[in-house]
C-alpha atoms as a PDB file:
ATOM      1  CA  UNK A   1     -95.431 116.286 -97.532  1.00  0.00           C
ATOM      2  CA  UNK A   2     -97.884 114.831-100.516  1.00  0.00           C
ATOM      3  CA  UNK A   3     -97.137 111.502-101.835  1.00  0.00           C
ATOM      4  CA  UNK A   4     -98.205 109.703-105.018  1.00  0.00           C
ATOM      5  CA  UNK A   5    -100.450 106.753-104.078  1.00  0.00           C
ATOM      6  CA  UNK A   6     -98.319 104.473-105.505  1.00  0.00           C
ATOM      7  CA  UNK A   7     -95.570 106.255-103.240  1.00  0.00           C
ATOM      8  CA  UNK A   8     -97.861 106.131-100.215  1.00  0.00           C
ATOM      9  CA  UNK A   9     -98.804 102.607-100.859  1.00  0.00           C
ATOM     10  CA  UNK A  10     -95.292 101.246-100.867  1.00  0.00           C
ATOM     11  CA  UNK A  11     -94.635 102.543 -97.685  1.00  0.00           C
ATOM     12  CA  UNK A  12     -97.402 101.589 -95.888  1.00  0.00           C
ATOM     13  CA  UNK A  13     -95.931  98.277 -96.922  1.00  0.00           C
ATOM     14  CA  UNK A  14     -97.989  97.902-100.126  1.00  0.00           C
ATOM     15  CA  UNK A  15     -96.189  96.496-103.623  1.00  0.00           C
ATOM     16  CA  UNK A  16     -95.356  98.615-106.097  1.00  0.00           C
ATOM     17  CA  UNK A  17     -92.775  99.181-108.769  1.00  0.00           C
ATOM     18  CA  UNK A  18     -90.970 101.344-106.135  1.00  0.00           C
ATOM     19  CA  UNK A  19     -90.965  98.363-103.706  1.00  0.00           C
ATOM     20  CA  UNK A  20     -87.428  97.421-104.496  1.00  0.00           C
ATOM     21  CA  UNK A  21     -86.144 100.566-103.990  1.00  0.00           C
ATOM     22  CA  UNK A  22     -87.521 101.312-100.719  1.00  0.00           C
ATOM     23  CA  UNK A  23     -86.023  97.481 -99.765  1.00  0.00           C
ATOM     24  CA  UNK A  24     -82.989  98.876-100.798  1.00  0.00           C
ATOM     25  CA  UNK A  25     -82.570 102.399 -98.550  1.00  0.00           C
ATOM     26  CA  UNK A  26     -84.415 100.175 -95.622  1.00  0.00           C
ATOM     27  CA  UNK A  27     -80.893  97.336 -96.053  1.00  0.00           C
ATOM     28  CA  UNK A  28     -78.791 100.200 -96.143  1.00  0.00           C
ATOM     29  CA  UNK A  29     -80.076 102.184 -93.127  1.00  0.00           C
ATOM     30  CA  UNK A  30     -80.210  99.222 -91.035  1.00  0.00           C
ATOM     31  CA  UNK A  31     -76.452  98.247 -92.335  1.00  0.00           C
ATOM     32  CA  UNK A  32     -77.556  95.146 -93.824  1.00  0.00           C
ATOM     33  CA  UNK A  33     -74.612  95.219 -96.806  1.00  0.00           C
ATOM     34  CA  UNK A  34     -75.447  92.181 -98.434  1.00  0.00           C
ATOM     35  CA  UNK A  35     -78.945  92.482 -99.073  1.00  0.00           C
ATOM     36  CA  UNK A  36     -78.498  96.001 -99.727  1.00  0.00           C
ATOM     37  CA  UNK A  37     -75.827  94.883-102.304  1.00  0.00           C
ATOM     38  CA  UNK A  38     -78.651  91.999-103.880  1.00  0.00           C
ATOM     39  CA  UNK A  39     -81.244  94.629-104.062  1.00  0.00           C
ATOM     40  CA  UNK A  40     -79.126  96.718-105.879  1.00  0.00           C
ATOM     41  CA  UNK A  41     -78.198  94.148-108.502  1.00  0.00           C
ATOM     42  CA  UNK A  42     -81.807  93.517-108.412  1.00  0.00           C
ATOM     43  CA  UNK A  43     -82.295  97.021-109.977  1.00  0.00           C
ATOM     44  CA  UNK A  44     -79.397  96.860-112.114  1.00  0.00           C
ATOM     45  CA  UNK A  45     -76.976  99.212-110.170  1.00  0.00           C
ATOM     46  CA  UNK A  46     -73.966  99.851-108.928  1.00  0.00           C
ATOM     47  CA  UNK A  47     -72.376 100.021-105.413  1.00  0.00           C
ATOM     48  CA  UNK A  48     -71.125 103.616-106.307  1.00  0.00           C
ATOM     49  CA  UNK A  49     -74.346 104.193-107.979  1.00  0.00           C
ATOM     50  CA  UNK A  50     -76.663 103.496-104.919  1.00  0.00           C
ATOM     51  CA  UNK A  51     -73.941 105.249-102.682  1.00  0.00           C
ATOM     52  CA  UNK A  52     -74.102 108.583-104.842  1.00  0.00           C
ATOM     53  CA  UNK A  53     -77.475 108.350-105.130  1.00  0.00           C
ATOM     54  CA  UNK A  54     -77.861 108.031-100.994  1.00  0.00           C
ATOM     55  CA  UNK A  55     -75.771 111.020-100.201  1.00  0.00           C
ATOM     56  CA  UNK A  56     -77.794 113.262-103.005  1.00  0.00           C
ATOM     57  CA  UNK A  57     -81.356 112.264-100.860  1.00  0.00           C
ATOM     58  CA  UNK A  58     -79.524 113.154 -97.487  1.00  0.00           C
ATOM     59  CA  UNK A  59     -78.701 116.248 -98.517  1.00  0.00           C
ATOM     60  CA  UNK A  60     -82.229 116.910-100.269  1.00  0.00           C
ATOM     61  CA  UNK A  61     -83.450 115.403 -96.770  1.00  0.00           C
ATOM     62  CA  UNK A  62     -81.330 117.989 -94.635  1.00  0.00           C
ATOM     63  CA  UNK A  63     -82.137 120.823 -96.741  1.00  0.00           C
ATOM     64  CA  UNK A  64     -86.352 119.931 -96.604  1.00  0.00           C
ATOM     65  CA  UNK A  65     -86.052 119.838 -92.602  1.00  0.00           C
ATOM     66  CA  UNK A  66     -84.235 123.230 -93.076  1.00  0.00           C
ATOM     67  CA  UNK A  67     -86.680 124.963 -94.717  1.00  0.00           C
ATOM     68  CA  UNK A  68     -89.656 123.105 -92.772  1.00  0.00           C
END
């Protein structure tokens, strides 16, 4: 799948204005609550927020493998 660089670059463990947000799926796929919970005050959102926002890129996830 193409990536941006700066995409790519924050992966590969680079910084990046994305950074934060890729701390924040890593805390919550490893079940770490409470830095999941920091980095999402970090970025200004809510529980529910990050939690709606999870489920939508699972399903965009499931349906990619799908069609792959």
């Amino acid at each position: 799948m193409p990536l941006d660089a700066e995409t790519k670059a924050v992966l590969l463990g680079g910084t990046g204005r994305l950074r934060p947000v890729y701390q924040l799926m890593l805390a919550r796929e490893a079940g770490d609550w409470e830095q999941a919970k920091r980095f999402a005050a970090h970025l200004r959102l809510e529980e529910g927020e990050v939690a709606e926002m999870w489920w939508q890129a699972m399903q965009w996830a499931r349906q990619a493998s799908a069609g792959a």
